[in-house]
PDB file of N, CA and C in Angstrom:
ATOM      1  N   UNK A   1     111.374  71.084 107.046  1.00  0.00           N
ATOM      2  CA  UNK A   1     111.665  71.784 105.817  1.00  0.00           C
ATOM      3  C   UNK A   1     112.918  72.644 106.025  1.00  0.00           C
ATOM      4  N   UNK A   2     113.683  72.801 105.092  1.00  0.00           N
ATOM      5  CA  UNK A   2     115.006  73.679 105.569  1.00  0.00           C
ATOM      6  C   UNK A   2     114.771  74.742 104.980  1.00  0.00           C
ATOM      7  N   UNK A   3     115.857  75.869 105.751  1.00  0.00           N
ATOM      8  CA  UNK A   3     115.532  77.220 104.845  1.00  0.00           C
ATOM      9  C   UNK A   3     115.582  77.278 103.742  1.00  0.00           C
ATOM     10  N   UNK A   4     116.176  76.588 102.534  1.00  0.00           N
ATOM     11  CA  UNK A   4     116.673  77.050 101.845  1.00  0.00           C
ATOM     12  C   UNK A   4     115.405  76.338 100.816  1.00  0.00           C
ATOM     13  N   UNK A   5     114.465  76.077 101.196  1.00  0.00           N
ATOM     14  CA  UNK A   5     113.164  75.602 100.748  1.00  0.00           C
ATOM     15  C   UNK A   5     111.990  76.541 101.769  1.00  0.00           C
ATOM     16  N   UNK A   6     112.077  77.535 102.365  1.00  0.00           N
ATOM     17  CA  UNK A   6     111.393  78.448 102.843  1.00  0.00           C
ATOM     18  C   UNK A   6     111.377  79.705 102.044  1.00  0.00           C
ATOM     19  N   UNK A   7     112.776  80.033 101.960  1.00  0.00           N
ATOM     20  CA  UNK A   7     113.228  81.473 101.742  1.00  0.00           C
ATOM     21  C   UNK A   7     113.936  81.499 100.748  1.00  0.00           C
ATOM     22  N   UNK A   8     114.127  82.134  99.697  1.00  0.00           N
ATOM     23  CA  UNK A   8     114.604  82.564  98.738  1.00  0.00           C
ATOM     24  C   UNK A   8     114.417  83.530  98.012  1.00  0.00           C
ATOM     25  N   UNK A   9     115.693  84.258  97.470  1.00  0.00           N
ATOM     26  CA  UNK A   9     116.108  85.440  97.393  1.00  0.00           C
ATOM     27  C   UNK A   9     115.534  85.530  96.021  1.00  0.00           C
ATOM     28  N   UNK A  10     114.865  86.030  95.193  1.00  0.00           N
ATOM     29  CA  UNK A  10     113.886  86.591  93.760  1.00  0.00           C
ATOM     30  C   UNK A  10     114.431  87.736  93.401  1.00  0.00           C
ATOM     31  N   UNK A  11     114.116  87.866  92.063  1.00  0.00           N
ATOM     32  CA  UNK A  11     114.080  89.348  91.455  1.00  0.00           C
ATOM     33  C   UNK A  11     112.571  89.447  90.758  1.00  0.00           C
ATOM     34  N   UNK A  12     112.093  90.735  90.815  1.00  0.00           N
ATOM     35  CA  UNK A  12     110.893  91.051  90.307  1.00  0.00           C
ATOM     36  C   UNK A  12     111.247  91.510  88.959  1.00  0.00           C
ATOM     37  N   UNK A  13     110.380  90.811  87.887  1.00  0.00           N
ATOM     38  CA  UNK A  13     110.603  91.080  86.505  1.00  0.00           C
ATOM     39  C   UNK A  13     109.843  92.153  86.071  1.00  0.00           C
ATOM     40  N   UNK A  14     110.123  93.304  85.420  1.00  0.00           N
ATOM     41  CA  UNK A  14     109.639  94.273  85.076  1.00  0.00           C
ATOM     42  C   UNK A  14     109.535  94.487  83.670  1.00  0.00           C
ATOM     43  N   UNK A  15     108.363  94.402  83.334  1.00  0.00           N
ATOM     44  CA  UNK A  15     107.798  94.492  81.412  1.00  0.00           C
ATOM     45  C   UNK A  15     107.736  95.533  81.295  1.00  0.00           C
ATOM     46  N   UNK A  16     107.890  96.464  80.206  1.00  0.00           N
ATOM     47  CA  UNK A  16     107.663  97.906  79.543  1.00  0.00           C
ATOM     48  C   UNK A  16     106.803  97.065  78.480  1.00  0.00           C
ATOM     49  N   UNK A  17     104.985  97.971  78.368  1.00  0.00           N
ATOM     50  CA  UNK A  17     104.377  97.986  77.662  1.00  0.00           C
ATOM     51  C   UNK A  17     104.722  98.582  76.037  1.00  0.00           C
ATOM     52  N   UNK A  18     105.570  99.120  76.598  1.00  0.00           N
ATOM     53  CA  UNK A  18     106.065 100.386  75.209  1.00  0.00           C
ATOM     54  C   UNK A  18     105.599 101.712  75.025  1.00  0.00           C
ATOM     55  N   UNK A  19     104.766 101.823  75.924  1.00  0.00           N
ATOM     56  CA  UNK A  19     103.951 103.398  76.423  1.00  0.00           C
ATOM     57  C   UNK A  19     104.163 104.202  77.619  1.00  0.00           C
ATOM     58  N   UNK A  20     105.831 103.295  78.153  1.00  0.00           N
ATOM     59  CA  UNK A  20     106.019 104.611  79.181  1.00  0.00           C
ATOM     60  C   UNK A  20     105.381 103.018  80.815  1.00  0.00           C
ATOM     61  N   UNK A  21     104.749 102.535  80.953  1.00  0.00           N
ATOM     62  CA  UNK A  21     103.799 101.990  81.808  1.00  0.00           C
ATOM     63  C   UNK A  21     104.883 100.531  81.621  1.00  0.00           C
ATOM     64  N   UNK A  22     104.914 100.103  83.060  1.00  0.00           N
ATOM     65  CA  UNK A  22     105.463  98.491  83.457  1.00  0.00           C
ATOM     66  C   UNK A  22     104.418  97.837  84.626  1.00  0.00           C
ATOM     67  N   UNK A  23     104.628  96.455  83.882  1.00  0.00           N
ATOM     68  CA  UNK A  23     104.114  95.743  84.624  1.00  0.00           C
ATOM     69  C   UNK A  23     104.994  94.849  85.340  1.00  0.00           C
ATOM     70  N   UNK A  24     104.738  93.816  86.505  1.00  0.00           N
ATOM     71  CA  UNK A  24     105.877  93.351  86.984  1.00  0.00           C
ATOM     72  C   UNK A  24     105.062  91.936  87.119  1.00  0.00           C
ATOM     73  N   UNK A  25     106.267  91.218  87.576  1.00  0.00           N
ATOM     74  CA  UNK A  25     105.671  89.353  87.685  1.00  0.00           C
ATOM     75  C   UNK A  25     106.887  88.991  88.738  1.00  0.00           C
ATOM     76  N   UNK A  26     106.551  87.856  89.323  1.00  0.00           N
ATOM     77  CA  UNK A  26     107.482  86.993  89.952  1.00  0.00           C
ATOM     78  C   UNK A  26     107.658  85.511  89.802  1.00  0.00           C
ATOM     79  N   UNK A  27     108.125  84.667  89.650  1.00  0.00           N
ATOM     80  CA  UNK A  27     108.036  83.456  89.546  1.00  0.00           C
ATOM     81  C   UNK A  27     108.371  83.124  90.876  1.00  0.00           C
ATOM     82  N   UNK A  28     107.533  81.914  91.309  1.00  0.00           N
ATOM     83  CA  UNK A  28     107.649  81.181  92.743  1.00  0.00           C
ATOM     84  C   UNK A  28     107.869  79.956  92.269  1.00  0.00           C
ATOM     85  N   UNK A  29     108.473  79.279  93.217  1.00  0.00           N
ATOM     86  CA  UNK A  29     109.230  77.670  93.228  1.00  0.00           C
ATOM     87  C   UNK A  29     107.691  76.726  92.782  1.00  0.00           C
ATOM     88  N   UNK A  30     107.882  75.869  92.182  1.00  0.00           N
ATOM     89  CA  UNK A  30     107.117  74.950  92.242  1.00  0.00           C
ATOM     90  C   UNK A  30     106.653  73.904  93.042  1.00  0.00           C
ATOM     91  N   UNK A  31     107.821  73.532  93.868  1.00  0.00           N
ATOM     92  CA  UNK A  31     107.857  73.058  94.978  1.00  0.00           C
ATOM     93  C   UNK A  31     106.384  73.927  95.750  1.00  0.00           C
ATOM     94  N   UNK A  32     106.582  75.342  96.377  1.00  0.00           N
ATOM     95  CA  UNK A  32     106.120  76.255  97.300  1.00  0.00           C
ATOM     96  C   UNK A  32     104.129  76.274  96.562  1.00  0.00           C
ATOM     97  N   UNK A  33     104.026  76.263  95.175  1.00  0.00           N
ATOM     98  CA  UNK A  33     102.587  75.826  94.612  1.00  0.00           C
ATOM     99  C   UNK A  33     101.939  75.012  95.017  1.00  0.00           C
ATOM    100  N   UNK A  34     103.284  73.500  94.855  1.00  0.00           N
ATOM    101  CA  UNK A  34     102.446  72.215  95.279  1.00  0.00           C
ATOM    102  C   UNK A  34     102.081  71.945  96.401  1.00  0.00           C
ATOM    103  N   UNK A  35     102.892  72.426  97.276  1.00  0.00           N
ATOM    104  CA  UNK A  35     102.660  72.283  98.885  1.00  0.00           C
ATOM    105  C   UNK A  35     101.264  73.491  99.299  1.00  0.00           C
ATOM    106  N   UNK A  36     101.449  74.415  98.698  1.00  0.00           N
ATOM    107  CA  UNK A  36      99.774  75.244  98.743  1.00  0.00           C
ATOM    108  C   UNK A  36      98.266  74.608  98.032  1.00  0.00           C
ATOM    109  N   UNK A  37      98.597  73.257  97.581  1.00  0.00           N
ATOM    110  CA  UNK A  37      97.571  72.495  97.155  1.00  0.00           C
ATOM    111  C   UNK A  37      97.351  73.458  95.289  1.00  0.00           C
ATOM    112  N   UNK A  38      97.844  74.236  95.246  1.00  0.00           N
ATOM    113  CA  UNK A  38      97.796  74.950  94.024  1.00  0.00           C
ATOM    114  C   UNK A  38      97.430  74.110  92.544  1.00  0.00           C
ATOM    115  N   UNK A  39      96.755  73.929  91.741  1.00  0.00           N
ATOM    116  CA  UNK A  39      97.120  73.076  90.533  1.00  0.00           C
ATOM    117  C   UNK A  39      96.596  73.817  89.252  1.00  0.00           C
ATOM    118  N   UNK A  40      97.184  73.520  87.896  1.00  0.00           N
ATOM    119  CA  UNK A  40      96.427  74.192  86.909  1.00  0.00           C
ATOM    120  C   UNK A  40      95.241  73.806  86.858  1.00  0.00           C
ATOM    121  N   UNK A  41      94.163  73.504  87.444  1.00  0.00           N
ATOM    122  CA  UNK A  41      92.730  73.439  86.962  1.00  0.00           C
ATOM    123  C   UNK A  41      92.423  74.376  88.408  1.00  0.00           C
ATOM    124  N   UNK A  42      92.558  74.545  89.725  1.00  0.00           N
ATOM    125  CA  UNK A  42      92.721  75.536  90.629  1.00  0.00           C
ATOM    126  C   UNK A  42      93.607  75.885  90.964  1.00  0.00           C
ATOM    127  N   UNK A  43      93.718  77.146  90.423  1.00  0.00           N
ATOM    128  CA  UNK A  43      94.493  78.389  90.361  1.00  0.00           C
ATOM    129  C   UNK A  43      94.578  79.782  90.926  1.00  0.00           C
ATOM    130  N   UNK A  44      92.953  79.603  91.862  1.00  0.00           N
ATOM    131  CA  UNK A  44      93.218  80.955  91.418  1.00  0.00           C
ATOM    132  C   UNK A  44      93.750  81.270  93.392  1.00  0.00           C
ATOM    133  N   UNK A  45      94.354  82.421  93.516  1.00  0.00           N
ATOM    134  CA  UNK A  45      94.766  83.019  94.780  1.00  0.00           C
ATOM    135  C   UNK A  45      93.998  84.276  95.378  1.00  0.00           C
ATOM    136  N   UNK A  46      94.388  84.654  96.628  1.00  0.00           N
ATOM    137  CA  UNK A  46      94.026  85.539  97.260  1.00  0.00           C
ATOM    138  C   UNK A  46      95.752  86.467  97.617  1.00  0.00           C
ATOM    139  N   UNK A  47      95.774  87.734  97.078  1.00  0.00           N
ATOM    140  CA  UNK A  47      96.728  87.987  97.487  1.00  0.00           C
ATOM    141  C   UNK A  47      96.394  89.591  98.687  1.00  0.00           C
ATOM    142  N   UNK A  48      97.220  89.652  99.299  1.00  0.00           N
ATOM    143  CA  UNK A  48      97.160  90.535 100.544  1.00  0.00           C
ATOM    144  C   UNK A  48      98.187  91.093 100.380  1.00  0.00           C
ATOM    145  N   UNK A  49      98.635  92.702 100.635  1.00  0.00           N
ATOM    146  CA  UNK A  49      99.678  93.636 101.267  1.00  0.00           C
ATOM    147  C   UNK A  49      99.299  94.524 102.182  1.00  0.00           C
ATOM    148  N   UNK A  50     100.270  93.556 103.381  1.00  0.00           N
ATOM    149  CA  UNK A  50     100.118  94.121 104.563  1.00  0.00           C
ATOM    150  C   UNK A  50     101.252  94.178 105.215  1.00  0.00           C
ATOM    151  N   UNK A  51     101.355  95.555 106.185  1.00  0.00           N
ATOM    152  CA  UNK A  51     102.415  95.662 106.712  1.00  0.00           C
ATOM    153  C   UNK A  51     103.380  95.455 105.913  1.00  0.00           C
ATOM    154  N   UNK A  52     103.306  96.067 104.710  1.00  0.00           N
ATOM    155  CA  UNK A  52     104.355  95.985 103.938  1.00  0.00           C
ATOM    156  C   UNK A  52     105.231  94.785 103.263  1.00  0.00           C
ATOM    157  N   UNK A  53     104.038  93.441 103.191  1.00  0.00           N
ATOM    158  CA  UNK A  53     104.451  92.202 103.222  1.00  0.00           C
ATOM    159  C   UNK A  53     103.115  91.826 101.865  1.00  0.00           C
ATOM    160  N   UNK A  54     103.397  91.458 101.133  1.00  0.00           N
ATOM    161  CA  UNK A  54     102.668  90.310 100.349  1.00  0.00           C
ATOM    162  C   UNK A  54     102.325  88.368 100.576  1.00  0.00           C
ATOM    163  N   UNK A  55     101.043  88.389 100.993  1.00  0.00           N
ATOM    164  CA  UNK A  55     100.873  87.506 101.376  1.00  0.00           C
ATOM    165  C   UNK A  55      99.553  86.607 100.014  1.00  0.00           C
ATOM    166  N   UNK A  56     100.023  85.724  99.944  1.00  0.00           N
ATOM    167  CA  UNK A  56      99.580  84.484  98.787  1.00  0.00           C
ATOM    168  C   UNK A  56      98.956  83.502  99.321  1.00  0.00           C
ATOM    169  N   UNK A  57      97.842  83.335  99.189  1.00  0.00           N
ATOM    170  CA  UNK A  57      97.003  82.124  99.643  1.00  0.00           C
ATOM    171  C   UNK A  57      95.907  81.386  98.421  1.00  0.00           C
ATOM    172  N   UNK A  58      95.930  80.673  99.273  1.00  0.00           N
ATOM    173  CA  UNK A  58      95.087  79.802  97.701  1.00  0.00           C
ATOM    174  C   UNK A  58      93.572  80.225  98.063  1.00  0.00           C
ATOM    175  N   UNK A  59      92.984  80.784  97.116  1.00  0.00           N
ATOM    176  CA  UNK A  59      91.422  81.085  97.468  1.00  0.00           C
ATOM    177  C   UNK A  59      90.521  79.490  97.879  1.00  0.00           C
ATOM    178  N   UNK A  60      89.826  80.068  98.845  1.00  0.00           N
ATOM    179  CA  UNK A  60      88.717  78.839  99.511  1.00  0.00           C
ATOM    180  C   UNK A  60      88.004  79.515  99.607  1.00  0.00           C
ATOM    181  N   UNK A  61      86.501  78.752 100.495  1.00  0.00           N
ATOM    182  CA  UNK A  61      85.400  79.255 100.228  1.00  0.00           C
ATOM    183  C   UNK A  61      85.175  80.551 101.803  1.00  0.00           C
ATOM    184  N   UNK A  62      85.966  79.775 102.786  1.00  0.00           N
ATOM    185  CA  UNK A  62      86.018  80.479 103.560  1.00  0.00           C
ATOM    186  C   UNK A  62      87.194  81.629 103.495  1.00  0.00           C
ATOM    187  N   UNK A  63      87.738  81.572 103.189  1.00  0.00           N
ATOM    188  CA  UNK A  63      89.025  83.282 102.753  1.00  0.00           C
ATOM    189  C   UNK A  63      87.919  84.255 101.495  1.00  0.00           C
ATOM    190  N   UNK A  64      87.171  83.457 101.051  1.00  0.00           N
ATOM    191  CA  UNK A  64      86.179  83.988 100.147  1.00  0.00           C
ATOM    192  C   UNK A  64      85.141  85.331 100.927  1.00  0.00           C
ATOM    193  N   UNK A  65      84.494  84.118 101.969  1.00  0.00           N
ATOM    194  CA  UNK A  65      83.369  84.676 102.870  1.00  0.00           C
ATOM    195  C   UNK A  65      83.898  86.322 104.027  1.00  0.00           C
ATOM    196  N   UNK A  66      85.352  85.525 104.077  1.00  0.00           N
ATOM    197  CA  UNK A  66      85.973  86.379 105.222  1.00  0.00           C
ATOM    198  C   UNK A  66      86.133  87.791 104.519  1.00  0.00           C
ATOM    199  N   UNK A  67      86.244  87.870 102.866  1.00  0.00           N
ATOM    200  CA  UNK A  67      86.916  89.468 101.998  1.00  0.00           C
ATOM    201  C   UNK A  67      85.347  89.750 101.928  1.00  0.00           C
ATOM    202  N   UNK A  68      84.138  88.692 101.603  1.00  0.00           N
ATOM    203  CA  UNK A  68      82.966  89.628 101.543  1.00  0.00           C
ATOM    204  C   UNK A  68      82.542  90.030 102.419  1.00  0.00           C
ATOM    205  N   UNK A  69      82.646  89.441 103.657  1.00  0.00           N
ATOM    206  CA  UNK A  69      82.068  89.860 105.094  1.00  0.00           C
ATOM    207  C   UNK A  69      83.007  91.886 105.436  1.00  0.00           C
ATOM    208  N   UNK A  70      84.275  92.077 104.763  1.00  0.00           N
ATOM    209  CA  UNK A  70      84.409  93.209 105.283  1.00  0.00           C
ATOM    210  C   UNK A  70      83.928  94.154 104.311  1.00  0.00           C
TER     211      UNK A  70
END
């Protein structure tokens, strides 16, 4: 895989509700979905911030067991 299908440089989109309050979003490659087995009928993720890093995984049954076990 080459970098330039690893890494790429984003901007975080920032919504104003209109009350003062933003929400934010990112769009990720489609490419980077399909290769996470990702699809619109399973969707849903596990996301992590750690060490100051956001980490995205596709929920399973075991990443499931591992957040109830702590």
């Amino acid at each position: 895989m080459k970098e330039r299908d690893t890494m790429r440089e984003l901007k975080i989109m920032f919504n104003s509700d209109g009350k003062g309050t933003y929400t934010t979003r990112i769009s990720l490659p489609k490419t980077w979905i399909a290769q996470m087995g990702i699809t619109k009928e399973e969707r849903e993720v596990i996301v992590k911030f750690e060490d100051s890093k956001i980490i995205i995984e596709k929920k399973s049954d075991k990443i499931e067991r591992q957040m109830n076990n702590k």
